[in-house]
Protein backbone atom coordinates (compact mmCIF):
# COMPACT_ATOMS: atom_id res chain seq x y z
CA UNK A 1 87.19 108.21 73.41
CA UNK A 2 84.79 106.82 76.06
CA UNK A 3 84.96 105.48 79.38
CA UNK A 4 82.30 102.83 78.93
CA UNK A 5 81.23 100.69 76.44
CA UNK A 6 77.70 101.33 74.87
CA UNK A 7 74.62 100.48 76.50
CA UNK A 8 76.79 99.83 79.70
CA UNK A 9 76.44 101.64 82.29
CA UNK A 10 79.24 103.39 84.99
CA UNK A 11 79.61 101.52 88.32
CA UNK A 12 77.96 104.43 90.92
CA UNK A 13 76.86 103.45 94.53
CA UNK A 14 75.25 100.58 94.55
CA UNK A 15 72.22 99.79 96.84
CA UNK A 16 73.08 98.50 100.37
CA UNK A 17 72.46 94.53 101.17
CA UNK A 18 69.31 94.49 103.28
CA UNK A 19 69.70 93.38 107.14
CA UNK A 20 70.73 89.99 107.57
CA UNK A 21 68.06 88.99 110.17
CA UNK A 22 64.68 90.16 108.73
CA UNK A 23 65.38 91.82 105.17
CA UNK A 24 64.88 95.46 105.85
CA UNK A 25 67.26 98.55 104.68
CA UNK A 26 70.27 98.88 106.72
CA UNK A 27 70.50 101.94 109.24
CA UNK A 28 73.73 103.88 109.08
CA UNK A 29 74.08 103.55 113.05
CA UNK A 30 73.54 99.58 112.88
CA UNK A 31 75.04 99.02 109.80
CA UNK A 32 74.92 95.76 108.42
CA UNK A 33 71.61 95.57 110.72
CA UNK A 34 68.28 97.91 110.65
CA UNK A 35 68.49 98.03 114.44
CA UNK A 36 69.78 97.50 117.64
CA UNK A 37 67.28 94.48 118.03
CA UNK A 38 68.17 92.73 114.80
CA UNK A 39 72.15 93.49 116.12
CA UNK A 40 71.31 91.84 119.25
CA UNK A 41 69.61 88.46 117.61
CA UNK A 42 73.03 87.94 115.50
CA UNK A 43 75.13 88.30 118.38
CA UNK A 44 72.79 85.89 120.79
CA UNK A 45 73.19 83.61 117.55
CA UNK A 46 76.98 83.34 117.81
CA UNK A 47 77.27 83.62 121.76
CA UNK A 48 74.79 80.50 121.80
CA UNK A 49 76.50 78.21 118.85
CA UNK A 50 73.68 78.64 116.32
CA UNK A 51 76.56 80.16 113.59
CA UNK A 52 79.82 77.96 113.56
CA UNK A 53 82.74 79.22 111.14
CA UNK A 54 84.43 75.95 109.94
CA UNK A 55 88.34 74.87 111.08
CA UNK A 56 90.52 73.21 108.53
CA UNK A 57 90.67 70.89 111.65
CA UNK A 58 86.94 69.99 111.35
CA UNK A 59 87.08 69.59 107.26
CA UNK A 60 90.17 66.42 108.12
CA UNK A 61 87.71 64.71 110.60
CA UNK A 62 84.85 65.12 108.43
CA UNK A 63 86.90 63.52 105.54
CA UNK A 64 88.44 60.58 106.97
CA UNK A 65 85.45 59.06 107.62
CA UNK A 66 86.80 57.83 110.86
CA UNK A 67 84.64 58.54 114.42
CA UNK A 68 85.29 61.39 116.38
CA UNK A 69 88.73 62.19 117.73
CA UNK A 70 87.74 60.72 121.45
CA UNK A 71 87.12 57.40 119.23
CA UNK A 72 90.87 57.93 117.78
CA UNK A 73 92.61 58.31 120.82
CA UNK A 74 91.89 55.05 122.37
């Protein structure tokens, strides 16, 4: 009996996702990054505001169509 079907091949280690900031192969030490440098640029991107991870408070506000909660409250 086999494992996998024919023509299909067995899941092995795939290929590593190249660095997030400029595309190159990942370094083990840096990992998901190729370097310190490209480490540092993601981390000055979230200490300055430039990635935002969406609140379940900002999804209501966006949906009620209504100004911003300062306009709400009086």
């Amino acid at each position: 009996m086999r494992d996998v079907e024919p023509g299909r091949r067995r899941a092995g280690p795939s290929k590593p996702d190249p660095c997030p900031i400029c595309g190159k192969p990942p370094e083990a030490a840096f990992v998901p990054f190729c370097s310190a440098r490209c480490a540092d640029i993601d981390l000055g991107r979230w200490l300055t505001d430039r990635y935002v991870i969406p609140t379940a408070e900002d999804e209501d506000e966006d949906a009620d169509g209504v100004g911003s909660r300062s306009d709400r409250n009086g």
